[in-house]
N, C-alpha and C. Protein backbone atom coordinates (compact mmCIF):
# COMPACT_ATOMS: atom_id res chain seq x y z
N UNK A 1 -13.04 -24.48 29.69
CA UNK A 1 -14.46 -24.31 29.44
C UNK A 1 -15.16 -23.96 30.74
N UNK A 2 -15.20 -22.92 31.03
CA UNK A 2 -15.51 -22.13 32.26
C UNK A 2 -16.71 -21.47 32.08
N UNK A 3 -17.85 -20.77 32.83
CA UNK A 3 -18.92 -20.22 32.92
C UNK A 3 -18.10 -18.71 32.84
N UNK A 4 -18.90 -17.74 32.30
CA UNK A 4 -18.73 -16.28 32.61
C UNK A 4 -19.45 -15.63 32.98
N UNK A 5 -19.34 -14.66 33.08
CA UNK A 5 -20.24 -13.82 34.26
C UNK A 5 -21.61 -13.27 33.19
N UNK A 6 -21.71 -13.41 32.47
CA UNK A 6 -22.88 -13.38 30.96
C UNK A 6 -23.92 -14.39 31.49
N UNK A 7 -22.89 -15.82 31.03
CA UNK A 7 -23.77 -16.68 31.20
C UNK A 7 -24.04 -17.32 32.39
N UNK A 8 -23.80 -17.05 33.89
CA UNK A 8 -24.25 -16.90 34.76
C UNK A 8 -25.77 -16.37 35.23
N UNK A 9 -25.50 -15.23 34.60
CA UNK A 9 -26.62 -13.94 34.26
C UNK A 9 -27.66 -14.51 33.47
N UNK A 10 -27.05 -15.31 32.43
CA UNK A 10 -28.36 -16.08 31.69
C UNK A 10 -29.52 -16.88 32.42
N UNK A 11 -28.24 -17.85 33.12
CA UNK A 11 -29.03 -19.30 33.94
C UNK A 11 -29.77 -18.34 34.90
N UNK A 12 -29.30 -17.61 35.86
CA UNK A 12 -30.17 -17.01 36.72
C UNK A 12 -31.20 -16.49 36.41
N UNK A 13 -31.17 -15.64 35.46
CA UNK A 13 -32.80 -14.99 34.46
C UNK A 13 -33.53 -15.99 34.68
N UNK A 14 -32.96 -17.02 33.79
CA UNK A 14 -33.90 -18.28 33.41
C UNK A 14 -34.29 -19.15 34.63
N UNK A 15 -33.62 -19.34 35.57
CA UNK A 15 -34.44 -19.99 36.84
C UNK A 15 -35.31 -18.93 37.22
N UNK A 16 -34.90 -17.76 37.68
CA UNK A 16 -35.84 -16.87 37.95
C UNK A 16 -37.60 -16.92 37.35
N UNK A 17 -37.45 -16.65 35.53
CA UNK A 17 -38.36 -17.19 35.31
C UNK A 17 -39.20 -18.23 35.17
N UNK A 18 -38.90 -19.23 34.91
CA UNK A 18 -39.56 -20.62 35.06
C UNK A 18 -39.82 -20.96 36.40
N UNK A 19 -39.11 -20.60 37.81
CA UNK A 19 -39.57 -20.98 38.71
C UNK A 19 -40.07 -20.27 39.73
N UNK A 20 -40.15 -18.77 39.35
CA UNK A 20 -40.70 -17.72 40.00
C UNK A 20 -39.65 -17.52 41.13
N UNK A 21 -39.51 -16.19 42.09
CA UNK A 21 -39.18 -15.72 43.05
C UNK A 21 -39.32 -15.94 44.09
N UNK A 22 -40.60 -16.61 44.22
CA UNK A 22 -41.17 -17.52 46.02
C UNK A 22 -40.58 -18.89 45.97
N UNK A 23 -40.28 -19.68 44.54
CA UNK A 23 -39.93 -20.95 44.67
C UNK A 23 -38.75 -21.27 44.93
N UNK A 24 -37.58 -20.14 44.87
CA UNK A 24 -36.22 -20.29 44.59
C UNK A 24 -35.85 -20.52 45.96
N UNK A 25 -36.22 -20.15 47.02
CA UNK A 25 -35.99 -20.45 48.31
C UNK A 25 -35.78 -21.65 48.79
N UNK A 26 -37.52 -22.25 48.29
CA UNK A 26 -37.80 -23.80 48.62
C UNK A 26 -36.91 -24.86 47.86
N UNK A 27 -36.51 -24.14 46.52
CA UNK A 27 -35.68 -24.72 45.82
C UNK A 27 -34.08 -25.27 46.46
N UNK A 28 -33.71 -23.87 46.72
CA UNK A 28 -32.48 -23.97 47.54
C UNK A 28 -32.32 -24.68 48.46
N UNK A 29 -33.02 -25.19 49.02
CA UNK A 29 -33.31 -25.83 50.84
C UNK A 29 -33.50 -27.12 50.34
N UNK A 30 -34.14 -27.56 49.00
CA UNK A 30 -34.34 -28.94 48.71
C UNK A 30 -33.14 -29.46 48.45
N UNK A 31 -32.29 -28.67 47.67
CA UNK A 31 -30.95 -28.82 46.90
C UNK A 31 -30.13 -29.18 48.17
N UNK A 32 -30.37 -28.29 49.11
CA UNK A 32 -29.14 -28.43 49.80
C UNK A 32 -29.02 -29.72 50.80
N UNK A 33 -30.75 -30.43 51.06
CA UNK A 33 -31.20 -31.71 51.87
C UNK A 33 -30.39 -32.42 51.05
N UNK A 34 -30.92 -32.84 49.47
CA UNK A 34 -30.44 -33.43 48.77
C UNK A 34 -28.86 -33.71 49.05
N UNK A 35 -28.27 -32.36 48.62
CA UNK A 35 -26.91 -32.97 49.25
C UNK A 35 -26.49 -33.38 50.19
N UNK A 36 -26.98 -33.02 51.13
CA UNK A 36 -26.54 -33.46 52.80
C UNK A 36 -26.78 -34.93 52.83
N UNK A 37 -28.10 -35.23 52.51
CA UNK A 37 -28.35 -36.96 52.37
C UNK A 37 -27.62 -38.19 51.32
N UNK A 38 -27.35 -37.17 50.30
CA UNK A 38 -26.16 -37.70 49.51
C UNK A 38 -24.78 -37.89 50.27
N UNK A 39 -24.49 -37.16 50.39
CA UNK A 39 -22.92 -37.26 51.58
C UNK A 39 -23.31 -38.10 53.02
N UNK A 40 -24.00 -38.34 53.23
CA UNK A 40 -24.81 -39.03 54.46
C UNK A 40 -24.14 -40.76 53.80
N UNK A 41 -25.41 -40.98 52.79
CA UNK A 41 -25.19 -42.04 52.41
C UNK A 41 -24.03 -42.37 51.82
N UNK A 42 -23.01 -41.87 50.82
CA UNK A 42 -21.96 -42.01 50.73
C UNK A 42 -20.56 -42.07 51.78
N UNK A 43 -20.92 -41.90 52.61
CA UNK A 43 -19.99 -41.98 53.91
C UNK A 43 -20.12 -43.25 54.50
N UNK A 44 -21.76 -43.40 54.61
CA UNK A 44 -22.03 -44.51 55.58
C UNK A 44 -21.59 -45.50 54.63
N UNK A 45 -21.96 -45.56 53.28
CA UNK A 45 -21.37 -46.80 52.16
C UNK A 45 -19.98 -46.79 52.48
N UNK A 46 -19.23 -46.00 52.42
CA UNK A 46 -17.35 -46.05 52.45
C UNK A 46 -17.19 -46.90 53.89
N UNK A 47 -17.87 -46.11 54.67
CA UNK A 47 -17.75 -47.10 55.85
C UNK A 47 -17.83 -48.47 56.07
N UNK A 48 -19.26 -48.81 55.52
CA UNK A 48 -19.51 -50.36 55.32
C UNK A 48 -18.83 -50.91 54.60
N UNK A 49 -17.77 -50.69 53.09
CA UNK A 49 -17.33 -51.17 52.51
C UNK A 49 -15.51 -51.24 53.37
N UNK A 50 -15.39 -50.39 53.89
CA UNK A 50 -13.53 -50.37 54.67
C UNK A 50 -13.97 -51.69 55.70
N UNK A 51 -15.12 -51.93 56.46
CA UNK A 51 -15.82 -53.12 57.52
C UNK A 51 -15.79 -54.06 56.83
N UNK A 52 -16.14 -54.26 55.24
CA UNK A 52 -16.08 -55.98 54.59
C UNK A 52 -14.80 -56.04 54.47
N UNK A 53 -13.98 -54.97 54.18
CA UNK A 53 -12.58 -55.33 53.20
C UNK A 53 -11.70 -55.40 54.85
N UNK A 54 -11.95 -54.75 55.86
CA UNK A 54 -10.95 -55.53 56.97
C UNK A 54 -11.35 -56.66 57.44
N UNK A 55 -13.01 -57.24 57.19
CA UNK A 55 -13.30 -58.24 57.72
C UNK A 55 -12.57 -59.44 57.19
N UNK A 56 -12.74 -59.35 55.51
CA UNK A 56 -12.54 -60.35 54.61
C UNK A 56 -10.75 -60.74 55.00
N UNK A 57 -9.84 -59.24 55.38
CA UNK A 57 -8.44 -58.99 55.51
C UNK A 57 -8.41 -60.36 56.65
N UNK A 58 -8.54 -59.80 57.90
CA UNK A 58 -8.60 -60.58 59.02
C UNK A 58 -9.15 -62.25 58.58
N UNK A 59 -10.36 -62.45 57.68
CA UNK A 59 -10.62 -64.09 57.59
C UNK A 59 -9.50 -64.44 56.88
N UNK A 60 -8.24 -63.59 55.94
CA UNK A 60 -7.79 -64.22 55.23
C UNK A 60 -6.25 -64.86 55.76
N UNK A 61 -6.10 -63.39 56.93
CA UNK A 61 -4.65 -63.80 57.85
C UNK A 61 -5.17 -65.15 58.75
N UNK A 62 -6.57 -65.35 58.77
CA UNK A 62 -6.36 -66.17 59.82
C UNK A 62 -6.56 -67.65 59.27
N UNK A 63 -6.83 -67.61 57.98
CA UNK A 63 -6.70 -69.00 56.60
C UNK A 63 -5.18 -69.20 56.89
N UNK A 64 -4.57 -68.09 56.67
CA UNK A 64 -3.23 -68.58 56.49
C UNK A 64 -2.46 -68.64 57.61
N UNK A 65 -2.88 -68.50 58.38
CA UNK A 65 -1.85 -68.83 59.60
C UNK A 65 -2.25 -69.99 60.15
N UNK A 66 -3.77 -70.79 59.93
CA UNK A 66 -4.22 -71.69 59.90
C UNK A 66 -3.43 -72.93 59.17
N UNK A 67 -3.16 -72.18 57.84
CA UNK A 67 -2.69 -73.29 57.19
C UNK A 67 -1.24 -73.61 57.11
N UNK A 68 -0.39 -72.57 57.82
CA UNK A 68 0.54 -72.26 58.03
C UNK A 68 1.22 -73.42 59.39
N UNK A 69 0.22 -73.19 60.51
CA UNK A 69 0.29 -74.26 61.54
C UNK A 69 -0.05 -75.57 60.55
N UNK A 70 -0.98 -76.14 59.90
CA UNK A 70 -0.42 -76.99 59.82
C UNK A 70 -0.05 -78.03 58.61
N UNK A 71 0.74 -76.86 58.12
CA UNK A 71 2.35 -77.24 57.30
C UNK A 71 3.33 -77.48 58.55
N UNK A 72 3.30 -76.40 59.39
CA UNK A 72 4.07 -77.11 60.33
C UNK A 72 4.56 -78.24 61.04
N UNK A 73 2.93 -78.72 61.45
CA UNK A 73 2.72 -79.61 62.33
C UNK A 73 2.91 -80.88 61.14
N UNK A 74 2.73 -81.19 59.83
CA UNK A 74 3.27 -82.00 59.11
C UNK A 74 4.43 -81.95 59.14
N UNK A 75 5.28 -81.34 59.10
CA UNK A 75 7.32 -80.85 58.82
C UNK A 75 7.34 -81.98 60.07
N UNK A 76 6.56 -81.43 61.61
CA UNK A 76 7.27 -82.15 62.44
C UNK A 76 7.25 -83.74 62.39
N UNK A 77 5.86 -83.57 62.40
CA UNK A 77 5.39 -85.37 61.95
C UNK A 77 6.25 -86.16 61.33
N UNK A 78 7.16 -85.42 60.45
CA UNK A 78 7.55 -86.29 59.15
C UNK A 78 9.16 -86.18 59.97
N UNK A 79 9.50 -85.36 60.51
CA UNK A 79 10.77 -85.22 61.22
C UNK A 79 10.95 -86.32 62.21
């Protein structure tokens, strides 16, 4: 289900008219902020989210190596 070169021709008519010839410019330039600030914020989110999930990583090696010492330090006690 692909566009063809018809109905390409359609959508373009039709922006053309509804938004006139001077607007399509301003149009374009909004579209394209839009995206840039979209990919902006979606980056910076991926980022912040890889920062909780190594943070949470790291609190969790260090639970268990915590608890790890002391299982140990009981083994010896009891030895």
């Amino acid at each position: 289900m692909s566009l063809g070169f018809t109905e390409i021709i359609v959508i373009a008519l039709f922006i053309l008219l509804v938004f006139g010839a001077k607007r399509i410019p301003e149009l374009a330039k909004a579209l394209g902020r839009a995206s840039y600030e979209f990919k902006k914020a979606k980056n910076e989110l991926s980022q912040e989210s890889k920062e909780f999930v190594d943070a949470a990583e790291d609190a969790a090696a260090k639970e268990d190596a915590a608890a790890t010492a002391k299982e140990d330090a009981s083994q010896e006690k009891k030895a």
